[in-house]
C-alpha atoms as a PDB file:
ATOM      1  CA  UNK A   1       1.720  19.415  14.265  1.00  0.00           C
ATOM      2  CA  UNK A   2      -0.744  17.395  12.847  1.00  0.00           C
ATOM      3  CA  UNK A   3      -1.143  13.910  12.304  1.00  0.00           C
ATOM      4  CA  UNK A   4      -0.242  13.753   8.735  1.00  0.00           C
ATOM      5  CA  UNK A   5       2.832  15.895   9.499  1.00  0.00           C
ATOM      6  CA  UNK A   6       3.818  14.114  11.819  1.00  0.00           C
ATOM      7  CA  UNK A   7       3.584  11.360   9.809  1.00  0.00           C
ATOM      8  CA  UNK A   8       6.401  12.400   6.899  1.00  0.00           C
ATOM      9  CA  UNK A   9       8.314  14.242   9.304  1.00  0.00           C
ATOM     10  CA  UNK A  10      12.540  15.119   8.483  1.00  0.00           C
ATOM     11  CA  UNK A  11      13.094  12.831  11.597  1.00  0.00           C
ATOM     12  CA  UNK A  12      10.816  10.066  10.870  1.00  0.00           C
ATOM     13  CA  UNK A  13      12.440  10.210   7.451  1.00  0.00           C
ATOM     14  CA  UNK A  14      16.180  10.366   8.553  1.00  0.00           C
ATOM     15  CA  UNK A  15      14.831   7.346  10.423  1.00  0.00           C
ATOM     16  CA  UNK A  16      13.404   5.078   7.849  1.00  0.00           C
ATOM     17  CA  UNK A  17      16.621   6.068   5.521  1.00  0.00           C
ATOM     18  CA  UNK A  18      18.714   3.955   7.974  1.00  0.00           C
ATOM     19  CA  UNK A  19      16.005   0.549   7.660  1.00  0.00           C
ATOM     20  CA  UNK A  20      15.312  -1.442   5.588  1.00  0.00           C
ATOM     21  CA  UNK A  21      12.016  -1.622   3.635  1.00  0.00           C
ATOM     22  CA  UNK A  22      11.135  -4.598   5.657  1.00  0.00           C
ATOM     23  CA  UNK A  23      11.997  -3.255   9.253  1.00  0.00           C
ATOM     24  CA  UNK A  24       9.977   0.261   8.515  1.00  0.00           C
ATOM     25  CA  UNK A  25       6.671  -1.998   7.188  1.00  0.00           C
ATOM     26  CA  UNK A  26       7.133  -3.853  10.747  1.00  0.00           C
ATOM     27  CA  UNK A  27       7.691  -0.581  12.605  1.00  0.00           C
ATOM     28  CA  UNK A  28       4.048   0.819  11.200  1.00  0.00           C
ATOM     29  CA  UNK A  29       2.519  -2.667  11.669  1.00  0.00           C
ATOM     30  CA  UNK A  30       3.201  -2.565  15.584  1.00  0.00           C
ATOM     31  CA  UNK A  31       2.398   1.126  15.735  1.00  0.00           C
ATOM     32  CA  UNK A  32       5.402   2.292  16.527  1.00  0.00           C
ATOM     33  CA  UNK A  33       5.697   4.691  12.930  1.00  0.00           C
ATOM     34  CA  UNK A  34       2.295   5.882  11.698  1.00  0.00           C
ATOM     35  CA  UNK A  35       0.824   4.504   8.796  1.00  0.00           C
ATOM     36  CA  UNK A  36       0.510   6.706   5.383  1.00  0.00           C
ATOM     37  CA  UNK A  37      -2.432   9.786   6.278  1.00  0.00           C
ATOM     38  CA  UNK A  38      -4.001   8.144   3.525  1.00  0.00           C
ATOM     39  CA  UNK A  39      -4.568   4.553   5.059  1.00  0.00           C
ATOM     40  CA  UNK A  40      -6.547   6.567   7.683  1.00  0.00           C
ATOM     41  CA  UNK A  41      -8.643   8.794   5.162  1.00  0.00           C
ATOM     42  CA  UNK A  42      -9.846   5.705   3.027  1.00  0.00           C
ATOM     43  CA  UNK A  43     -10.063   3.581   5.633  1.00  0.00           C
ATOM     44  CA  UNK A  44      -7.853   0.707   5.363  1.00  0.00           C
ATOM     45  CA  UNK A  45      -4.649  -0.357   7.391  1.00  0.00           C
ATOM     46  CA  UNK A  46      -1.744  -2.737   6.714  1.00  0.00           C
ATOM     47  CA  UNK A  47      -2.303  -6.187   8.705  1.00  0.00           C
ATOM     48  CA  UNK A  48       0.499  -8.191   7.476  1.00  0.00           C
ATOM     49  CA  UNK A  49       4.198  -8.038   6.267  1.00  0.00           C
ATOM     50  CA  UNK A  50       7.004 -10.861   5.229  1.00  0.00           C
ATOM     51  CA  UNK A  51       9.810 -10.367   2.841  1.00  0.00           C
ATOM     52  CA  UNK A  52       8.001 -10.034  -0.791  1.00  0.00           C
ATOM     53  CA  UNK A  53       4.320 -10.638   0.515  1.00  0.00           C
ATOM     54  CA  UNK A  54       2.067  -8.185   2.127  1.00  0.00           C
ATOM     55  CA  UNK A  55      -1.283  -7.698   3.655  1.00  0.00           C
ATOM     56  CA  UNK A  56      -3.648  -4.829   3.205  1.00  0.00           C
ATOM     57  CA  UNK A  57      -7.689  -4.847   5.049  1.00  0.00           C
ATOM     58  CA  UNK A  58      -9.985  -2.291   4.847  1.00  0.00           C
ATOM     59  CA  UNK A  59     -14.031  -1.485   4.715  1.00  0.00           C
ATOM     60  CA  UNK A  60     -15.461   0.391   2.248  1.00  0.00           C
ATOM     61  CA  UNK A  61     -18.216   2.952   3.314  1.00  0.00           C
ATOM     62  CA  UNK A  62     -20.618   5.160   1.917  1.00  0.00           C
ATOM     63  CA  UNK A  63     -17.454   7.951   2.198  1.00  0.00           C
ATOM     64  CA  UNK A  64     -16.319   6.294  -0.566  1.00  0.00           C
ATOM     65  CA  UNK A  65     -19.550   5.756  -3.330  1.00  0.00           C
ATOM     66  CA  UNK A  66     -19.152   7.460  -6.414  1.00  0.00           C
ATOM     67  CA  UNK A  67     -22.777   8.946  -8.245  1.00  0.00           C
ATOM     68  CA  UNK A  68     -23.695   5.449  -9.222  1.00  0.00           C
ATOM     69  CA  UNK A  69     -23.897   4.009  -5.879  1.00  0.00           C
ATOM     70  CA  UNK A  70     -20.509   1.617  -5.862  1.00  0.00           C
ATOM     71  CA  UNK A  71     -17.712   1.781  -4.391  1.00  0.00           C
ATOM     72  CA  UNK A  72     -15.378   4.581  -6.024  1.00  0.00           C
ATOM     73  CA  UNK A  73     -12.710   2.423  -8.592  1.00  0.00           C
ATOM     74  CA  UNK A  74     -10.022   5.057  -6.711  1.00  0.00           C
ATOM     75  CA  UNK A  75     -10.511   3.150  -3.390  1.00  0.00           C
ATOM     76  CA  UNK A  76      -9.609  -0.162  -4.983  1.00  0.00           C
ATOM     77  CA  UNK A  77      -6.945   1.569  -7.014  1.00  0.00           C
ATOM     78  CA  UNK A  78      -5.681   2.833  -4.020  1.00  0.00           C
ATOM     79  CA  UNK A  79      -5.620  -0.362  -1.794  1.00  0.00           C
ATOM     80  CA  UNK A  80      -4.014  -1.770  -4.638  1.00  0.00           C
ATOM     81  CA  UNK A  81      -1.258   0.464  -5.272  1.00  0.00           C
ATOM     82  CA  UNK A  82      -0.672   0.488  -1.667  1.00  0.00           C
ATOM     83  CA  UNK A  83      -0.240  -2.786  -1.409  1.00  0.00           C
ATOM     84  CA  UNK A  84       1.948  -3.565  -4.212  1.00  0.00           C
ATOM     85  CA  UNK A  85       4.020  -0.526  -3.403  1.00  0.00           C
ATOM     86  CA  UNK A  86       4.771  -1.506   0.125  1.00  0.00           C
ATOM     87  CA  UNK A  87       5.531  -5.322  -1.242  1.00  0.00           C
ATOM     88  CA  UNK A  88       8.135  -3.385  -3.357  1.00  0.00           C
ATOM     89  CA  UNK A  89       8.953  -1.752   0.061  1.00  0.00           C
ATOM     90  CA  UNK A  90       9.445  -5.229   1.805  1.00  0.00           C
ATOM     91  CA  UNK A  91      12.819  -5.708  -0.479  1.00  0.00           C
ATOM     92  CA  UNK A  92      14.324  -2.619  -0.038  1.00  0.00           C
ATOM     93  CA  UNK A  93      17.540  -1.842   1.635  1.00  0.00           C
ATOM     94  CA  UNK A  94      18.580   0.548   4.184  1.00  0.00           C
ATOM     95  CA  UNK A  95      18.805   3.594   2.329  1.00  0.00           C
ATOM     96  CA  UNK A  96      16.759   2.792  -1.076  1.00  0.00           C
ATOM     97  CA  UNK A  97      13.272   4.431  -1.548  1.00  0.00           C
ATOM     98  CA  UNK A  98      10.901   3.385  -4.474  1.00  0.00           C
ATOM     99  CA  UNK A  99       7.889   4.997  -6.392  1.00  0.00           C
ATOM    100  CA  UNK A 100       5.166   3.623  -8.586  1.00  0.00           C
ATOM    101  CA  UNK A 101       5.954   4.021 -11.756  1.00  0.00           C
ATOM    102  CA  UNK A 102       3.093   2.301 -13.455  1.00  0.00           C
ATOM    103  CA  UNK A 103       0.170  -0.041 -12.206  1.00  0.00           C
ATOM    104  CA  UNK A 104      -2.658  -1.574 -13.876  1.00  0.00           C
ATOM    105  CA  UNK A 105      -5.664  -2.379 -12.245  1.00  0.00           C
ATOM    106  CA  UNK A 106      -8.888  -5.061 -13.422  1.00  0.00           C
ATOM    107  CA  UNK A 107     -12.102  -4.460 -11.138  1.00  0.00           C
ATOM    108  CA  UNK A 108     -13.824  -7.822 -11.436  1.00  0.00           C
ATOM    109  CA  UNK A 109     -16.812  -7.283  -9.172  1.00  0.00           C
ATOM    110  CA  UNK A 110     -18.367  -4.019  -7.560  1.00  0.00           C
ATOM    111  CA  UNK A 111     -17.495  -2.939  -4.117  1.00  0.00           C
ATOM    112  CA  UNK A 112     -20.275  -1.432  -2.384  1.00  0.00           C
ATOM    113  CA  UNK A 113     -20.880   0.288   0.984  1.00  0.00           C
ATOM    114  CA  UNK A 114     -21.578  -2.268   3.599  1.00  0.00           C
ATOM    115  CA  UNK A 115     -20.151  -5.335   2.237  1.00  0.00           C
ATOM    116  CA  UNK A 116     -17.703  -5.435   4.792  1.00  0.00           C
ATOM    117  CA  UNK A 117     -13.917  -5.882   5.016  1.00  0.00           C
ATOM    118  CA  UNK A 118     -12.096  -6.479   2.003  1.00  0.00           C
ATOM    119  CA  UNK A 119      -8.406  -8.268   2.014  1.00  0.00           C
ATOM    120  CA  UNK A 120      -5.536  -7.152  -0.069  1.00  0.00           C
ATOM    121  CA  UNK A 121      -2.407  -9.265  -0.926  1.00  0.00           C
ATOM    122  CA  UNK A 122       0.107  -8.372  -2.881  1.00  0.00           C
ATOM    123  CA  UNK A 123       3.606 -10.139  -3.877  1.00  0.00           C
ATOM    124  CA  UNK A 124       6.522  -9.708  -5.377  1.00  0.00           C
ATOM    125  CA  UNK A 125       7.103 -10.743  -8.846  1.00  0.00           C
ATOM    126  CA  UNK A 126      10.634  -9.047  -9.861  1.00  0.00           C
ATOM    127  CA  UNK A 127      13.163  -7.091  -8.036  1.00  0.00           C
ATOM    128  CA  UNK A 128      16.222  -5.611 -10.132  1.00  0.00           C
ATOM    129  CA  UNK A 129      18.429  -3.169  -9.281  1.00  0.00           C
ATOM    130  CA  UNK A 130      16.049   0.001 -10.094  1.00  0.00           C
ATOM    131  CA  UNK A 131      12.763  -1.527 -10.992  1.00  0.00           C
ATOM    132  CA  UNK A 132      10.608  -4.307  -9.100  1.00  0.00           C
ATOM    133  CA  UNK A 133       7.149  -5.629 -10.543  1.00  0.00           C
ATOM    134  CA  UNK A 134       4.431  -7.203  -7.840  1.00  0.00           C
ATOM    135  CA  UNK A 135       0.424  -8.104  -8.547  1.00  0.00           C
ATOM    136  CA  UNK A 136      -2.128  -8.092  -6.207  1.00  0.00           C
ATOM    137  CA  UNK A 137      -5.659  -9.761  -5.342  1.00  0.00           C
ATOM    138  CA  UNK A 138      -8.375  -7.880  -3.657  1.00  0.00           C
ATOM    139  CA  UNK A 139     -10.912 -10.041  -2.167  1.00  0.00           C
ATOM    140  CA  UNK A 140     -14.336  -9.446  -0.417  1.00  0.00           C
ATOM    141  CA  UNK A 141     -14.758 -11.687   3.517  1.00  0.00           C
ATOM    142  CA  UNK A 142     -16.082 -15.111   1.287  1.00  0.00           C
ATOM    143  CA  UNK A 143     -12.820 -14.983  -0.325  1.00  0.00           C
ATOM    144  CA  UNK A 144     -13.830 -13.871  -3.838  1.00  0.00           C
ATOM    145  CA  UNK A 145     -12.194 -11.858  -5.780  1.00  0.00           C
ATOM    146  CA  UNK A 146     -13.362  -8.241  -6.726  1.00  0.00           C
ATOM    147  CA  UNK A 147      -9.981  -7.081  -8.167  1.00  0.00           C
ATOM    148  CA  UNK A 148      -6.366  -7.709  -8.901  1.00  0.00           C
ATOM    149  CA  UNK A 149      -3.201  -5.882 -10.585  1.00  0.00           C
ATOM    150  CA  UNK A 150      -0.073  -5.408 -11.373  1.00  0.00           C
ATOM    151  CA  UNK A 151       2.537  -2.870 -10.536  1.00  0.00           C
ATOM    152  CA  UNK A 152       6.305  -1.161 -11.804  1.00  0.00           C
ATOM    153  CA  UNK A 153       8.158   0.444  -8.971  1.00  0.00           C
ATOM    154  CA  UNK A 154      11.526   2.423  -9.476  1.00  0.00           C
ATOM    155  CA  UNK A 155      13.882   1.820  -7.078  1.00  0.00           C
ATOM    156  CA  UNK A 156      16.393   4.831  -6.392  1.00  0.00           C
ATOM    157  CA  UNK A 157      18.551   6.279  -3.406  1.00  0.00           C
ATOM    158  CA  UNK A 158      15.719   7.162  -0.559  1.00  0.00           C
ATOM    159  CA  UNK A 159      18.151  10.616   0.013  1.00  0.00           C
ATOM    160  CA  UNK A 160      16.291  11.451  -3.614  1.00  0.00           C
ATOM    161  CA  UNK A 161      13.332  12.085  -1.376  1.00  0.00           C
ATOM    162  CA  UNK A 162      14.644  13.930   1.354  1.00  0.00           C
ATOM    163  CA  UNK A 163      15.461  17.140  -0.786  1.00  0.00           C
END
C-alpha cells in the first residue's frame, strides 16, 4: 500500500470518525496519523494546533515556480486552505467532517524559490452548526506578510465521507 493510501485508509477513517477534530490534528502533529499526501508533495507540514488556532510551515522550492519565476499562487492557495480548513477541523466533534466550501485568497508579496520557510496561521472566526468561517496570514521568516484569506467550511456528519 502506498503512502497516500495508507494515509485515507477505511481504518484510519473509522478511526478519526470516533475523535474529535482537535484530537485527530494532535494525532498527525505527533506522528502518530500521517499528514494529508499533499502536505508531503508541496512541501509543508502542520507545526501547531489549539482549539480554533492553527499552525502551518513550509519552504517553497523551485518544484513549485510557475513560467514567470515565482512561486506558483496554488502553493499559497494551498497552505492557505489547509490551514483554515484544519482550524475548522480544530472545532469539530467526534463524528462531524467539514469541506471547504469557499475561500478567498489576497497574495500581497511574491514567494520565490529560496526565500526560506514561510509560517501559516489561521483562526477561527465563526462556527455554527453547518458552516464555520476562519482567515489566515502567511508570512515569510522576518515576519512579513506575503498573503492572507478567508475561508467557508460546511460542517456535516463525517459518515457522509465514508460512502
Amino acid at each position: 500500500m502506498t503512502e497516500p493510501e495508507r494515509a485515507f485508509a477505511p481504518m484510519l477513517m473509522a478511526e478519526v470518525a470516533k475523535l474529535s477534530g482537535l484530537e485527530t490534528l494532535q494525532k498527525i502533529l505527533s506522528g502518530e496519523f500521517p499528514a494529508a499526501p499533499i502536505a508531503r508533495v508541496l512541501n509543508f507540514r502542520l507545526s501547531a494546533v489549539e482549539e480554533g488556532q492553527i499552525e502551518f510551515r513550509g519552504v517553497p522550492t523551485a518544484d513549485h515556480l510557475n513560467p514567470m519565476g515565482a512561486v506558483h499562487g496554488g502553493w499559497t492557495a494551498t497552505i492557505l486552505d489547509s490551514a483554515l480548513g484544519c482550524v475548522v477541523m480544530s472545532m469539530l466533534k467526534p463524528g462531524e467532517g467539514y469541506t471547504t466550501a469557499e475561500f478567498k485568497v489576497n497574495i500581497v508579496r511574491p514567494l520565490t524559490a529560496g526565500m526560506g520557510e514561510v509560517a501559516c496561521e489561521a483562526r477561527i472566526l465563526h462556527r455554527g452548526r453547518t458552516l464555520a468561517t476562519a482567515e489566515g496570514y502567511l508570512r515569510d521568516g522576518n515576519g512579513r506578510l506575503l498573503a492572507h484569506g478567508t475561508e467557508t467550511c460546511a460542517i456535516f456528519p463525517i459518515a457522509n465521507l465514508m460512502r
